[in-house]
C-alpha atoms as a PDB file:
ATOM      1  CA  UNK A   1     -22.568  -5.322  17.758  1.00  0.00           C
ATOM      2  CA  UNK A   2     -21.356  -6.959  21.145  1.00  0.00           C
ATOM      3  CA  UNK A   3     -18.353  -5.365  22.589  1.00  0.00           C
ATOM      4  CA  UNK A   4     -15.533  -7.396  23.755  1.00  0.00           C
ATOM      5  CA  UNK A   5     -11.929  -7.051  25.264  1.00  0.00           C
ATOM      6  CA  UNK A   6     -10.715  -9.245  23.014  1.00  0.00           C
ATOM      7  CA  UNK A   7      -8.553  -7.684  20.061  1.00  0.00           C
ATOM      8  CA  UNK A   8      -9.731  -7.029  16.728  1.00  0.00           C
ATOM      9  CA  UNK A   9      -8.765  -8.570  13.601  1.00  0.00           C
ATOM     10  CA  UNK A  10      -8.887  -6.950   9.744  1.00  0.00           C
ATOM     11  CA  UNK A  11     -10.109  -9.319   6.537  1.00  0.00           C
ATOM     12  CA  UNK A  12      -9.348  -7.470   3.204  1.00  0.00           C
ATOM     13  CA  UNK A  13     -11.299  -8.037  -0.241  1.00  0.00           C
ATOM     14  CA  UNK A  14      -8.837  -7.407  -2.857  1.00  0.00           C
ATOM     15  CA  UNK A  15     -10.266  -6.114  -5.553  1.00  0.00           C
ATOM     16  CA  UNK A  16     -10.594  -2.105  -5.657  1.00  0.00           C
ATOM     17  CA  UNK A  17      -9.941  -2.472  -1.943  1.00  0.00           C
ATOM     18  CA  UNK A  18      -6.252  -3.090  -1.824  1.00  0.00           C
ATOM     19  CA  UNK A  19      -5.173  -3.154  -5.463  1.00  0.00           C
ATOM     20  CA  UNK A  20      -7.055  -1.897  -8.658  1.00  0.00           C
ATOM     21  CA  UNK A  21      -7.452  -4.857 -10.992  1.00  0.00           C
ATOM     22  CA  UNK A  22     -11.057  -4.264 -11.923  1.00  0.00           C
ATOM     23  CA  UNK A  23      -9.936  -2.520 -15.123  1.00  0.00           C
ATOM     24  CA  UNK A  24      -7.956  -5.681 -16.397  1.00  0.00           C
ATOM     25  CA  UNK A  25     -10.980  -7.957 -15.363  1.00  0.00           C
ATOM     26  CA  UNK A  26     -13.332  -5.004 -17.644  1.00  0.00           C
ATOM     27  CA  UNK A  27     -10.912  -5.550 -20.112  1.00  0.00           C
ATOM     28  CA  UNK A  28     -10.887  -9.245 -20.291  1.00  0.00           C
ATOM     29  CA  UNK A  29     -14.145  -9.317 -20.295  1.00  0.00           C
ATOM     30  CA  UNK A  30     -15.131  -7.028 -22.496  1.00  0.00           C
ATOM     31  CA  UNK A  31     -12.513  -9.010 -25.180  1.00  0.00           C
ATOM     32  CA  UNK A  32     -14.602 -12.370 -24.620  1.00  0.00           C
ATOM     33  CA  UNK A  33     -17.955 -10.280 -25.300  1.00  0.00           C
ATOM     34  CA  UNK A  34     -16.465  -8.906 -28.644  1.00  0.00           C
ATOM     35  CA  UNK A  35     -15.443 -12.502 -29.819  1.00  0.00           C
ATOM     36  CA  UNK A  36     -19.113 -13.777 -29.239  1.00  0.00           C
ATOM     37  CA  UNK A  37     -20.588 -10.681 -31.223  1.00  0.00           C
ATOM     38  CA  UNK A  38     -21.979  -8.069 -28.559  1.00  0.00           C
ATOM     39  CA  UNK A  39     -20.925  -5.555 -26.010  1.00  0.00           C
ATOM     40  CA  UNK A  40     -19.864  -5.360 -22.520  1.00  0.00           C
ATOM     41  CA  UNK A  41     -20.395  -2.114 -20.653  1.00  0.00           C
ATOM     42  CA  UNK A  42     -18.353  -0.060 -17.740  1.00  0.00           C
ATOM     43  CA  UNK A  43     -21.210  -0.231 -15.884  1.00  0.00           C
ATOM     44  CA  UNK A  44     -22.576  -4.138 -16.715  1.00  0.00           C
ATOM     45  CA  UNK A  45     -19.317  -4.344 -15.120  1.00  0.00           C
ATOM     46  CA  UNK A  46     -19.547  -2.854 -12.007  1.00  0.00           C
ATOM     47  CA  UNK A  47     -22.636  -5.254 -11.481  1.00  0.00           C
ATOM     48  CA  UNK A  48     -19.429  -7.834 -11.122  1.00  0.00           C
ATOM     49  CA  UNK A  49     -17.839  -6.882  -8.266  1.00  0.00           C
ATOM     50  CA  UNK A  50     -17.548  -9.261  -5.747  1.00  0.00           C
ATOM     51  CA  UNK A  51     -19.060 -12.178  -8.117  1.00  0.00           C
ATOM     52  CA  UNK A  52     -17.021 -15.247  -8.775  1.00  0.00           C
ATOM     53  CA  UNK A  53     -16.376 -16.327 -12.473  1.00  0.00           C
ATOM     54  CA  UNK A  54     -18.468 -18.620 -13.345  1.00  0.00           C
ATOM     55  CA  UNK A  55     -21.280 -16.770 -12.055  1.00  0.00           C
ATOM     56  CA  UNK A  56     -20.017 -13.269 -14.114  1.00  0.00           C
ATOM     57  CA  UNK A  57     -20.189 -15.659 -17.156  1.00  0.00           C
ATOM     58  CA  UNK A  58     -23.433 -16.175 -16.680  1.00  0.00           C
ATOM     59  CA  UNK A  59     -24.565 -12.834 -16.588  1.00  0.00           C
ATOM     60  CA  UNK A  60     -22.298 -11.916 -19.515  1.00  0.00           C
ATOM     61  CA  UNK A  61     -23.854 -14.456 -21.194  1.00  0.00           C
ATOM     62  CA  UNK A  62     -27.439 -13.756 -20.369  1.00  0.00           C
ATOM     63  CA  UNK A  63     -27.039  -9.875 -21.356  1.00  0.00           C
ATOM     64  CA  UNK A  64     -25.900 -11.337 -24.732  1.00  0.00           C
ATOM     65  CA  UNK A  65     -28.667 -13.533 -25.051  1.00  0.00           C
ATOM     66  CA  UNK A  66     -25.865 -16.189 -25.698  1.00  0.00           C
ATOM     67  CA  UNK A  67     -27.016 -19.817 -24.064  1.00  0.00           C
ATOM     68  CA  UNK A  68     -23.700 -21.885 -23.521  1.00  0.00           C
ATOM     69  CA  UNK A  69     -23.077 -25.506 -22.667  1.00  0.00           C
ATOM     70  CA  UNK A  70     -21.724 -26.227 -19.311  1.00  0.00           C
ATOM     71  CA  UNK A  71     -18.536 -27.176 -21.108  1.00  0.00           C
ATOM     72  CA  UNK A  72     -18.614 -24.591 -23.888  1.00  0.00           C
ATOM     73  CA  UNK A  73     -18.867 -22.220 -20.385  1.00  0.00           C
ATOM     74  CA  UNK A  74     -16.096 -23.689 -18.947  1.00  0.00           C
ATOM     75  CA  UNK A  75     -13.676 -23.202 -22.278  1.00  0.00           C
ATOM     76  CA  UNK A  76     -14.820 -19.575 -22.088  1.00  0.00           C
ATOM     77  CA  UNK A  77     -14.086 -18.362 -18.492  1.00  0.00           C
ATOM     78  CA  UNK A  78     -10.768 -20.044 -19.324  1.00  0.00           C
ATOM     79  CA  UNK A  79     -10.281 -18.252 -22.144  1.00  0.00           C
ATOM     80  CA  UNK A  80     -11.265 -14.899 -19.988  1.00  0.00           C
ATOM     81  CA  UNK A  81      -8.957 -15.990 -17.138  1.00  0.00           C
ATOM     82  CA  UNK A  82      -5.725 -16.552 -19.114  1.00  0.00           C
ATOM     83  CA  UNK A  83      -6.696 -12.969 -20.928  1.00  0.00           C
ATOM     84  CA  UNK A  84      -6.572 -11.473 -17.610  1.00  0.00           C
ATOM     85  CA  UNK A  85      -3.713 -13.247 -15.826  1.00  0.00           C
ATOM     86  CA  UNK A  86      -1.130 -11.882 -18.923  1.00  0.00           C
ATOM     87  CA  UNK A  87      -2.600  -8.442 -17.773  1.00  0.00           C
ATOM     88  CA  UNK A  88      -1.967  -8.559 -13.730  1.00  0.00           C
ATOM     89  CA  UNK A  89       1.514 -10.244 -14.660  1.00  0.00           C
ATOM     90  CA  UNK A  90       2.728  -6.786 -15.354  1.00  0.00           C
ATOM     91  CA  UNK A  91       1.092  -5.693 -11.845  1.00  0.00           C
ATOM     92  CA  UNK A  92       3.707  -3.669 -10.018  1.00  0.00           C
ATOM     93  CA  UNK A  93       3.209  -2.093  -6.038  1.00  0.00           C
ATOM     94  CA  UNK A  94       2.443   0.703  -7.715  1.00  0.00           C
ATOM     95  CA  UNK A  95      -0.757  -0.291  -8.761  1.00  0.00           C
ATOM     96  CA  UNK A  96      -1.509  -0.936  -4.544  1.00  0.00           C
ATOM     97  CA  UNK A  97      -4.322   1.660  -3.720  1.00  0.00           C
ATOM     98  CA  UNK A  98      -3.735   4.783  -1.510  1.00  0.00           C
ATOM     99  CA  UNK A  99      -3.741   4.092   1.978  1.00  0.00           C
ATOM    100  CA  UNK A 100      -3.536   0.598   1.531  1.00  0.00           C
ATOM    101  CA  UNK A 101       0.146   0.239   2.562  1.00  0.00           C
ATOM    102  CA  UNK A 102       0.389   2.544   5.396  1.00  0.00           C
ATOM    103  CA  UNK A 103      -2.735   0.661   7.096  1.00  0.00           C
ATOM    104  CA  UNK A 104      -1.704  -2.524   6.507  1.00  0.00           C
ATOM    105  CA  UNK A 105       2.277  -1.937   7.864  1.00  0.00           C
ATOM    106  CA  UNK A 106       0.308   0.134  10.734  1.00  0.00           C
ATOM    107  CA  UNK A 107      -1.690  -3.179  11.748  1.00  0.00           C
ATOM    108  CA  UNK A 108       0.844  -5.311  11.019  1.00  0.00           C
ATOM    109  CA  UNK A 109       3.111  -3.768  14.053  1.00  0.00           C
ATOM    110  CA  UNK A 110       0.581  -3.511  15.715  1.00  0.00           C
ATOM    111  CA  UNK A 111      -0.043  -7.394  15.817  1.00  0.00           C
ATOM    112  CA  UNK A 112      -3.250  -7.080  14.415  1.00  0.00           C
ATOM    113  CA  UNK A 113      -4.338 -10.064  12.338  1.00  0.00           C
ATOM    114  CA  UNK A 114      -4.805  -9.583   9.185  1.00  0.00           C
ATOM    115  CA  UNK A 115      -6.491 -11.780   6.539  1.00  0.00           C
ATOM    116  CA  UNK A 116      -7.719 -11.454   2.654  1.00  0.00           C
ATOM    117  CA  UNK A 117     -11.121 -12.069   1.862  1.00  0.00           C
ATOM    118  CA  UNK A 118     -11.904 -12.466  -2.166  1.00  0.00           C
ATOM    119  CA  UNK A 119     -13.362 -13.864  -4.730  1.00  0.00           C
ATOM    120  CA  UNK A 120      -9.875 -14.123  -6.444  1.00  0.00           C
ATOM    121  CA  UNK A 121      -8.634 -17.307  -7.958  1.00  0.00           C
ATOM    122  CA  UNK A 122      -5.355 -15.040  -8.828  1.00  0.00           C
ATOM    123  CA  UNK A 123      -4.948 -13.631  -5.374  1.00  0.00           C
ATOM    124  CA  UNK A 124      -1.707 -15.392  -4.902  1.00  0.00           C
ATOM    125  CA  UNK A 125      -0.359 -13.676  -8.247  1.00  0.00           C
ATOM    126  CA  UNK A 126      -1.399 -10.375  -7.358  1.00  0.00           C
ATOM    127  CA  UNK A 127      -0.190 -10.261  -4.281  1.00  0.00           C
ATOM    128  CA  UNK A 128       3.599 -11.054  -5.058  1.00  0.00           C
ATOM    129  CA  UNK A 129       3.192  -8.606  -8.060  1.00  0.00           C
ATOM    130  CA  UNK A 130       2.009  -6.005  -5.642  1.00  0.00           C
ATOM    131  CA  UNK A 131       4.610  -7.231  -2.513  1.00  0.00           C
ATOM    132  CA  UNK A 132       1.490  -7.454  -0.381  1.00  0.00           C
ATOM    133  CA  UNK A 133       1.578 -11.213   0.821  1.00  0.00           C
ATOM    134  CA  UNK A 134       3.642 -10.782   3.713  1.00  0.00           C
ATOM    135  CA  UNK A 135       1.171  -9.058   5.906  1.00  0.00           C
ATOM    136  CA  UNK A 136      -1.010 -11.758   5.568  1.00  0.00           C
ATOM    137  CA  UNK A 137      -1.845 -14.062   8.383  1.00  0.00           C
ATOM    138  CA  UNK A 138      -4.499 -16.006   6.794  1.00  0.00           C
ATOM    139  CA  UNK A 139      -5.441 -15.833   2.472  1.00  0.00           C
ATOM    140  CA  UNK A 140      -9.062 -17.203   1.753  1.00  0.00           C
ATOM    141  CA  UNK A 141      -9.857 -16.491  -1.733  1.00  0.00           C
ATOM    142  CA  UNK A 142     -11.538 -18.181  -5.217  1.00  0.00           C
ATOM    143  CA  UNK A 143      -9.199 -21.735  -4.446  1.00  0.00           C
ATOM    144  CA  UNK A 144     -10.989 -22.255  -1.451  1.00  0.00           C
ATOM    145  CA  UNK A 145     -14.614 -21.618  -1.210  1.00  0.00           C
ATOM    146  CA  UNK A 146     -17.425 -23.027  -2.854  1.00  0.00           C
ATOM    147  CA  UNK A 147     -20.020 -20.376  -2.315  1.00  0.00           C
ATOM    148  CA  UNK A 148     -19.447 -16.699  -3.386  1.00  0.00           C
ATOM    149  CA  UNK A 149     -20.370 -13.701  -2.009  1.00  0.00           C
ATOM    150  CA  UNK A 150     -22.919 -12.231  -0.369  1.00  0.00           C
ATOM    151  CA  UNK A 151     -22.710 -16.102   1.223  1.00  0.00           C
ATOM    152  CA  UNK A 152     -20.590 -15.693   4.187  1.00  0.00           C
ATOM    153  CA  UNK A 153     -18.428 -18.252   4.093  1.00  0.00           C
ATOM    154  CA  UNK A 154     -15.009 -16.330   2.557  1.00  0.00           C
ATOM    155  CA  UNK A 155     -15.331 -14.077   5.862  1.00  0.00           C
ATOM    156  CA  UNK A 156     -16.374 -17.344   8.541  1.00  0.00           C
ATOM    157  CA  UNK A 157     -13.616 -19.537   6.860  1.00  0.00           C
ATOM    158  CA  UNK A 158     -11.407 -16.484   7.332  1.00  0.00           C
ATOM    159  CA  UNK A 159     -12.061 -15.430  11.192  1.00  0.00           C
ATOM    160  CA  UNK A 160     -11.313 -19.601  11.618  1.00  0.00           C
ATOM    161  CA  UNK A 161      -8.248 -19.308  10.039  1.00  0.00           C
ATOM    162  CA  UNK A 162      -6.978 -16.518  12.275  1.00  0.00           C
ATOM    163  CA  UNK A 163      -8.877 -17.704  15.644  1.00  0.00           C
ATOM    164  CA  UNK A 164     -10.912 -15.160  16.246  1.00  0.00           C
ATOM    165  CA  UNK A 165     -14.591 -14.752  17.011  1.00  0.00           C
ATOM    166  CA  UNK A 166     -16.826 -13.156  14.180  1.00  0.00           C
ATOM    167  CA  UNK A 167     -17.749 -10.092  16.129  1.00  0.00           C
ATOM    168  CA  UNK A 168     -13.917  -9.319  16.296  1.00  0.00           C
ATOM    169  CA  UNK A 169     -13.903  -8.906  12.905  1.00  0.00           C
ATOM    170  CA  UNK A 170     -13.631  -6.023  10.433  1.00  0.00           C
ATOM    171  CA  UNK A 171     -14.499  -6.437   6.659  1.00  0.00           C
ATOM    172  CA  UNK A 172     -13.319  -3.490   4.413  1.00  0.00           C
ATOM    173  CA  UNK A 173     -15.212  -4.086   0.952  1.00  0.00           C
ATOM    174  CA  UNK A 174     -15.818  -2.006  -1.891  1.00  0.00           C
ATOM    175  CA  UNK A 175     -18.925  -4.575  -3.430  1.00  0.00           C
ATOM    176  CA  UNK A 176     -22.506  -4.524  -2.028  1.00  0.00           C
ATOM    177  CA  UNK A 177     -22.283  -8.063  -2.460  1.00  0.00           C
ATOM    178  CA  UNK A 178     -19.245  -8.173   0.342  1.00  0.00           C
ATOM    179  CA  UNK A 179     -20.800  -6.020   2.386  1.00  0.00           C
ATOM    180  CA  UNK A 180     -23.847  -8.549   2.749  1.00  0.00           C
ATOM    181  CA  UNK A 181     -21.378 -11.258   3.307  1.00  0.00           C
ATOM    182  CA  UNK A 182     -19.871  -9.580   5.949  1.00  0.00           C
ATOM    183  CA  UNK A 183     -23.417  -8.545   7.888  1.00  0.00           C
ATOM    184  CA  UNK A 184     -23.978 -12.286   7.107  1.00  0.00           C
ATOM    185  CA  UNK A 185     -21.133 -13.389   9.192  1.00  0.00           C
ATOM    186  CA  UNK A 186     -21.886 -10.873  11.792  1.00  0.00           C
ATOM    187  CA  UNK A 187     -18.861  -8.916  11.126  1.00  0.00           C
ATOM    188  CA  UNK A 188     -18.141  -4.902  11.310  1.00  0.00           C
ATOM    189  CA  UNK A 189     -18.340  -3.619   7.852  1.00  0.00           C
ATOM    190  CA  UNK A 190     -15.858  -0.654   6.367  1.00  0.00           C
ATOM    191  CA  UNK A 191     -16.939   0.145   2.645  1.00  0.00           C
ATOM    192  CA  UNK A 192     -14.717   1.251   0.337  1.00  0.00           C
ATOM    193  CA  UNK A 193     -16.635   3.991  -2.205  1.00  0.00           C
ATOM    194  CA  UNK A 194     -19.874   5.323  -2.638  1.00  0.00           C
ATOM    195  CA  UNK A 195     -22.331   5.270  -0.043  1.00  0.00           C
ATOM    196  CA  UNK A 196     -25.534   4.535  -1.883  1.00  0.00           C
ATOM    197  CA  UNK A 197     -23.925   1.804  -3.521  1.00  0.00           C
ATOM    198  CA  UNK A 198     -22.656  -0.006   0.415  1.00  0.00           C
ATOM    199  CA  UNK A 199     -25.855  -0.378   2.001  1.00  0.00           C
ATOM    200  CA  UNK A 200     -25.267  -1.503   5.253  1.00  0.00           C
ATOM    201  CA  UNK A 201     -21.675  -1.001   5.708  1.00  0.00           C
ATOM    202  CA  UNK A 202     -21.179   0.883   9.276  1.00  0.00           C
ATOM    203  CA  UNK A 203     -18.489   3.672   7.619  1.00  0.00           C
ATOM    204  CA  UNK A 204     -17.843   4.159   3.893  1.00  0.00           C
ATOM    205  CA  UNK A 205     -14.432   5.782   2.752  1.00  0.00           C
ATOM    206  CA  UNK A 206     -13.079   6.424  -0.332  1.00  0.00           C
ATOM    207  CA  UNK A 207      -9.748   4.832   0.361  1.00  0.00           C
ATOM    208  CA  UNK A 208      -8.190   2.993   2.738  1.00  0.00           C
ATOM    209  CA  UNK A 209      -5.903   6.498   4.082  1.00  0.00           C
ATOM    210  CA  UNK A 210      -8.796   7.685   5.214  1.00  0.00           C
ATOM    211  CA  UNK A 211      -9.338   4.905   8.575  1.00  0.00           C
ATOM    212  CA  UNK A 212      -7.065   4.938  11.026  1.00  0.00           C
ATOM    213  CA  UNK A 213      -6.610   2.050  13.430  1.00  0.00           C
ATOM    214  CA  UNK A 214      -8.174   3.730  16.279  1.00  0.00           C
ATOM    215  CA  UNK A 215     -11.290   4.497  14.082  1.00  0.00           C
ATOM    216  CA  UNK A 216     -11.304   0.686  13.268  1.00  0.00           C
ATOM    217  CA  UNK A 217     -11.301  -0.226  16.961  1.00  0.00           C
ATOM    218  CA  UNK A 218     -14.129   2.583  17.993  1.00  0.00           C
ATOM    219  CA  UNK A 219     -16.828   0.782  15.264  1.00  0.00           C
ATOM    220  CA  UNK A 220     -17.175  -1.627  18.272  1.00  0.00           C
ATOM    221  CA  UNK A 221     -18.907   1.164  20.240  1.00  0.00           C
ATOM    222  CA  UNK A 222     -21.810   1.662  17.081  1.00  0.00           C
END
């Protein structure tokens, strides 16, 4: 990774990095794989993380061995989405993961830049559930991409947002898929879980209170 003088800046997925709304998006789901007849599994579901909508229908779909209409798909993911958005209505900052607070208030004064990096088409909604959307300098999410991860583009549009070169940058991503992005966009990479399941990422944590921003700044030196 080239080292620079130049400051860092942070880009955030959302999902299971900041907030936990992977059980409401299991649960939705799961209810739209019951209504066409067949079953949707905790761990079919962690093969989602990361993917955009459309595409999770797909594989949904496919593990049903349920062939949809590009219209009939469209009614569906609908159907999922409003499912899910009753659910993260009743978010609260509670639901914000550990760490996640402290290290964003601790870049904030900082002046580290901070921007969100997800597959989201809800991220606005979560975030003023969760009172998150003030650190943010720059939100790139579902609304505003075409291609989903591992393409690179959520984290590129993102460092353009907040003016700052792509080796500057630090991803923190819980989804292989991210991870990939990130590398893509030749970005420094802080996974959020299991090891074997982040291949590539240059430190994996289990939450976010266990990086501090001096840790952040030193994966410049790897």
């Amino acid at each position: 990774m080239q080292q620079t003088t130049e400051p860092i800046a942070c880009i955030f997925d959302l999902d299971g990095v900041l907030v936990d709304t992977a059980v409401y998006h299991y649960k939705a789901w799961k209810q739209l794989a019951n209504s066409l007849g067949f079953d949707f599994t905790e761990l079919q579901n962690e093969e989602l993380k990361g993917v955009n909508r459309m595409r999770s229908l797909d594989m949904i779909l496919q593990w049903g061995g349920i062939e949809k209409s590009a219209g009939e798909k469209e009614i569906l993911a609908a159907q999922k989405n409003e499912q899910y958005v009753a659910m993260i209505r009743k978010m609260t900052i509670a639901e914000v993961l550990p760490g996640a607070l402290d290290l964003l208030t601790a870049l904030k004064a900082e002046g580290i830049k901070i921007a969100l990096g997800s597959a989201s088409k809800n991220s606005a909604l979560i975030l003023e559930r969760t009172a998150l959307a003030h650190f943010f300098d720059a939100i790139v999410d579902g609304n505003s991409v075409s291609s989903s991860k591992p393409d690179p583009e959520v984290f590129l549009k993102a460092a353009e947002l907040l003016n700052t070169a792509q080796e500057n940058c630090v991803v923190f991503e819980d989804a292989a898929a991210g991870v990939q992005a990130a590398i893509a966009a030749n970005m420094m990479v802080v996974g959020i879980g299991k090891p074997e399941n982040l291949p590539g990422a240059q430190v994996v944590i289990n939450d976010l209170s266990e990086i501090s921003i001096r840790e952040i700044e030193e994966l410049r030196k790897r």
